[in-house]
Protein backbone atom coordinates (compact mmCIF):
# COMPACT_ATOMS: atom_id res chain seq x y z
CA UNK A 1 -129.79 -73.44 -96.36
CA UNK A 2 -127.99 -76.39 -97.07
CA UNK A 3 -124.64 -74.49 -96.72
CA UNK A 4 -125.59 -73.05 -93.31
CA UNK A 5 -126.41 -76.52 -91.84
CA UNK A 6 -123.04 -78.01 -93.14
CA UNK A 7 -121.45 -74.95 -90.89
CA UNK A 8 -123.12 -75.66 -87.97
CA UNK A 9 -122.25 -79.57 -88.17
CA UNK A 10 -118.80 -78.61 -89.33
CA UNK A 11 -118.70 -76.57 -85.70
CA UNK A 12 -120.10 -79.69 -83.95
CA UNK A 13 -117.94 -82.13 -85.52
CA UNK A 14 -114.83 -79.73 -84.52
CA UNK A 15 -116.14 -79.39 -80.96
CA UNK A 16 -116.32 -83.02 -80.96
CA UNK A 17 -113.01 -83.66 -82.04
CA UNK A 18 -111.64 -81.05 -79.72
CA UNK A 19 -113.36 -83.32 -76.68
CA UNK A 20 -111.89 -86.47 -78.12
CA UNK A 21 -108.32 -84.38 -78.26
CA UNK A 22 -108.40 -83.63 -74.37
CA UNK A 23 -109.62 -87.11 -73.72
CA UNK A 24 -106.35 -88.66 -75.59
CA UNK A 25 -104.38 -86.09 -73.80
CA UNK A 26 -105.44 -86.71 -70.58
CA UNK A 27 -105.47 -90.43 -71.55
CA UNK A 28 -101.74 -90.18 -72.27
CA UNK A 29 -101.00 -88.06 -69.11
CA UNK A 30 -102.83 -91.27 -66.56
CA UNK A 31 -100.86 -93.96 -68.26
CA UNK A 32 -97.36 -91.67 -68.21
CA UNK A 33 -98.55 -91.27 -64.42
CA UNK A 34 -99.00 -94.35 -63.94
CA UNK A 35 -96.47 -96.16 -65.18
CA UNK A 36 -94.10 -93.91 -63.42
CA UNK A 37 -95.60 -94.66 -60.61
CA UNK A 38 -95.58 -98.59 -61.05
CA UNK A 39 -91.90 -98.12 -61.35
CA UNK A 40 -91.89 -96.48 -57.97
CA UNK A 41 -94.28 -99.13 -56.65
CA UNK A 42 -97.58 -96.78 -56.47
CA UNK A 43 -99.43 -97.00 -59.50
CA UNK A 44 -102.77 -94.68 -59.92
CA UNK A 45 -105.33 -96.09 -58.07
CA UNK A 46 -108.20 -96.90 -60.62
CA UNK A 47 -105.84 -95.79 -63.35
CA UNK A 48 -108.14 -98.68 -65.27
CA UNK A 49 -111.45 -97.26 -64.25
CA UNK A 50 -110.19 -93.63 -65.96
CA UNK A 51 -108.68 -95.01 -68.97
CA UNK A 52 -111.25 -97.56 -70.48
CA UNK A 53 -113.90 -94.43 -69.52
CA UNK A 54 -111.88 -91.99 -71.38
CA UNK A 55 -110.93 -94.64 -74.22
CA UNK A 56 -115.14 -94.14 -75.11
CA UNK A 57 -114.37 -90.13 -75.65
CA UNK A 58 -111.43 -90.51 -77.59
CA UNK A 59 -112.96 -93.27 -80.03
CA UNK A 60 -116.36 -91.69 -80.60
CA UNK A 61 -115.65 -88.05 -79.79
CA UNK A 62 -113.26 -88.42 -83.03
CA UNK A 63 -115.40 -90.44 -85.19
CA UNK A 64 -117.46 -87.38 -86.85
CA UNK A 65 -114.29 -86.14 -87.72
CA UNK A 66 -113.11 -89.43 -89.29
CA UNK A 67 -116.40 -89.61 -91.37
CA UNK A 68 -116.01 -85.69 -92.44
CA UNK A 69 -112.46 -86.50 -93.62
CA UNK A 70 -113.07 -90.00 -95.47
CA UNK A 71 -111.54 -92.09 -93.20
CA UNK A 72 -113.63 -94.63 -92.80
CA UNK A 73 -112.53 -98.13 -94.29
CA UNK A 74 -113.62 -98.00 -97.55
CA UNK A 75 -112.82 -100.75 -101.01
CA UNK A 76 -112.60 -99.08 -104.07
CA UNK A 77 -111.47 -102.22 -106.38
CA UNK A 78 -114.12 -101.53 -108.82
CA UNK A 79 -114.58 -97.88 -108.54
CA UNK A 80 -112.41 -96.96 -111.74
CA UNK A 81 -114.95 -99.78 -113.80
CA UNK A 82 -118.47 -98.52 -112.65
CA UNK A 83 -120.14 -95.16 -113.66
CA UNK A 84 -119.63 -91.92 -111.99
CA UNK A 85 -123.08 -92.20 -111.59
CA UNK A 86 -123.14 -95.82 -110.01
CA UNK A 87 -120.30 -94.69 -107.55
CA UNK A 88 -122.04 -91.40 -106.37
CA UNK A 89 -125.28 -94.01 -105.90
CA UNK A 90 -122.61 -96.56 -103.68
CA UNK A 91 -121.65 -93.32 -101.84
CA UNK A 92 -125.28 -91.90 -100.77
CA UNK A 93 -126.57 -95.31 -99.79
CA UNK A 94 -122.98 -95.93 -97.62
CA UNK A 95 -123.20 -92.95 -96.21
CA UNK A 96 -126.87 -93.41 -95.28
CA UNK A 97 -126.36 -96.78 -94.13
CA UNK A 98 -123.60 -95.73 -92.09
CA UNK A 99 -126.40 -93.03 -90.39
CA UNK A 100 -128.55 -95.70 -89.51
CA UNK A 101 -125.52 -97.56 -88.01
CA UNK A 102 -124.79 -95.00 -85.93
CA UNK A 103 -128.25 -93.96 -84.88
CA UNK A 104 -128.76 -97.60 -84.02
CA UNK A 105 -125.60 -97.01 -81.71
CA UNK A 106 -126.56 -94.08 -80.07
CA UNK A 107 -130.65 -95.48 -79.46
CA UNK A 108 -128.75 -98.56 -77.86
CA UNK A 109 -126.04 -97.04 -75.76
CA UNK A 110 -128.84 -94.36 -74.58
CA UNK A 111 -131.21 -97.13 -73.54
CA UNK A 112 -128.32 -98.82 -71.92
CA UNK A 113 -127.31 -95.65 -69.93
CA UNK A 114 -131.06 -95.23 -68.71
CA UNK A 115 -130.90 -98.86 -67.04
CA UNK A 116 -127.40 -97.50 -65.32
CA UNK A 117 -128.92 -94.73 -64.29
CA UNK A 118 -131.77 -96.90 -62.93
CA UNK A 119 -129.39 -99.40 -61.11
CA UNK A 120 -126.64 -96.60 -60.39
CA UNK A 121 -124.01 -98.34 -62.16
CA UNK A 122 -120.63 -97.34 -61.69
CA UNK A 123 -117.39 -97.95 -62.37
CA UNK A 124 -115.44 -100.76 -60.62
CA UNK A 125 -112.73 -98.95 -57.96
CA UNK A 126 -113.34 -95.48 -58.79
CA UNK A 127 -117.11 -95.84 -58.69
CA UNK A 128 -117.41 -93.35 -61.65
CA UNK A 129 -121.13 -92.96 -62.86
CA UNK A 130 -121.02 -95.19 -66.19
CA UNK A 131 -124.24 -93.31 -67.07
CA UNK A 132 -122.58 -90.27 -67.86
CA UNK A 133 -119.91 -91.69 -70.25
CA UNK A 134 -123.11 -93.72 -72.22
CA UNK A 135 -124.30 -90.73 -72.71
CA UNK A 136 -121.51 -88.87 -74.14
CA UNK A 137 -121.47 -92.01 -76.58
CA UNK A 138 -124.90 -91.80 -77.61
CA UNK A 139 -124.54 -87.57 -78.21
CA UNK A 140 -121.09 -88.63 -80.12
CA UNK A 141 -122.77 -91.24 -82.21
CA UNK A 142 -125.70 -89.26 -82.60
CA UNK A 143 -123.50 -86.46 -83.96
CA UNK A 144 -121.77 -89.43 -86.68
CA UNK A 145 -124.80 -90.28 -87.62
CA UNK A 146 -126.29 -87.14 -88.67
CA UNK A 147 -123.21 -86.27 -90.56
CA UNK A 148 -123.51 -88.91 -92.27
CA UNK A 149 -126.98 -88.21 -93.42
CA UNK A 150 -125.94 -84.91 -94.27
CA UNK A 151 -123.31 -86.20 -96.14
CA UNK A 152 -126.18 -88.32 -97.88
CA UNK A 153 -128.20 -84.99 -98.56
CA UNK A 154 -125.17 -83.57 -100.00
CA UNK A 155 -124.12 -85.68 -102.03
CA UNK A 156 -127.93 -86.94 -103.50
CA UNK A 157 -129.22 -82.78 -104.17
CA UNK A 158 -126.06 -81.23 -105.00
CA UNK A 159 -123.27 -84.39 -106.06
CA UNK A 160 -120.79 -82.60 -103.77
CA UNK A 161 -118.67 -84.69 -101.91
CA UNK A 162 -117.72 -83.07 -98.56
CA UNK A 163 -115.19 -85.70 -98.17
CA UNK A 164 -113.16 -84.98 -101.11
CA UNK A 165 -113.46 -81.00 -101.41
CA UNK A 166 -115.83 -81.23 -104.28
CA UNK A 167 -117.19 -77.78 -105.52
CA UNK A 168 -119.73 -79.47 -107.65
């Protein structure tokens, strides 16, 4: 069971990544755009509107993925001194902590998008709904979050660390 759930948030935490890969690509095509067209005295209008938007997929739509692959900050100065079991402890209540982190994000930005969506909050020249790109934050964070918790569940019933390629 456990196996089949860490497939299906491997595939969500891929298609996740894949978003945050078009949104750097297209993030990189606006500012090539529009610094070629500075140089020919017509920037992109609301060039600024399109990249701080797509800056939010980028950043979250890739955070899953940084949390699958252990790249999250982490300070191992007393790892080699403590117990294997002490350090498998640190990890599980990290990588729990790090759910209810992220959760917390997501609840927030979700509440935040329902009062744009109330006001009809947009973006400053391009007038871009700012609802839609909370939202995408909150389903990204949401998405961190409950790999991280699975990540918790993995490493508490089996001591496999997804992270590291453990076949414990």
């Amino acid at each position: 069971m456990l196996a089949v759930v860490r497939k299906l948030a491997d595939g969500l935490i891929a298609l996740s990544a894949a978003i945050g890969a078009l949104g750097l690509l297209c993030e990189v095509v606006i500012l090539l755009a529009d610094v070629i067209g500075r140089a020919f005295g017509s920037p992109i209008y609301g060039s600024q509107d399109l990249i701080t938007m797509t800056m939010v997929i980028v950043v979250f739509g890739a955070m899953a993925l940084c949390d699958r692959q252990g790249g999250h900050i982490s300070v191992d100065l007393f790892e080699r001194s403590y117990p294997e079991l002490m350090n498998r402890v640190i990890d599980i209540l990290s990588a729990l902590l790090g759910a209810v982190i992220f959760f917390g994000i997501a609840y927030a930005v979700n509440e935040s998008a329902k009062i744009s969506t109330m006001l009809n909050l947009s973006t400053n020249l391009l007038r871009l709904p700012k609802d839609l790109f909370q939202n995408g934050l909150s389903i990204f964070a949401l998405l961190t979050s409950v790999g991280m918790a699975l990540r918790a569940v993995e490493l508490t019933l089996s001591g496999r660390d997804i992270r590291k390629g453990d076949t414990a």
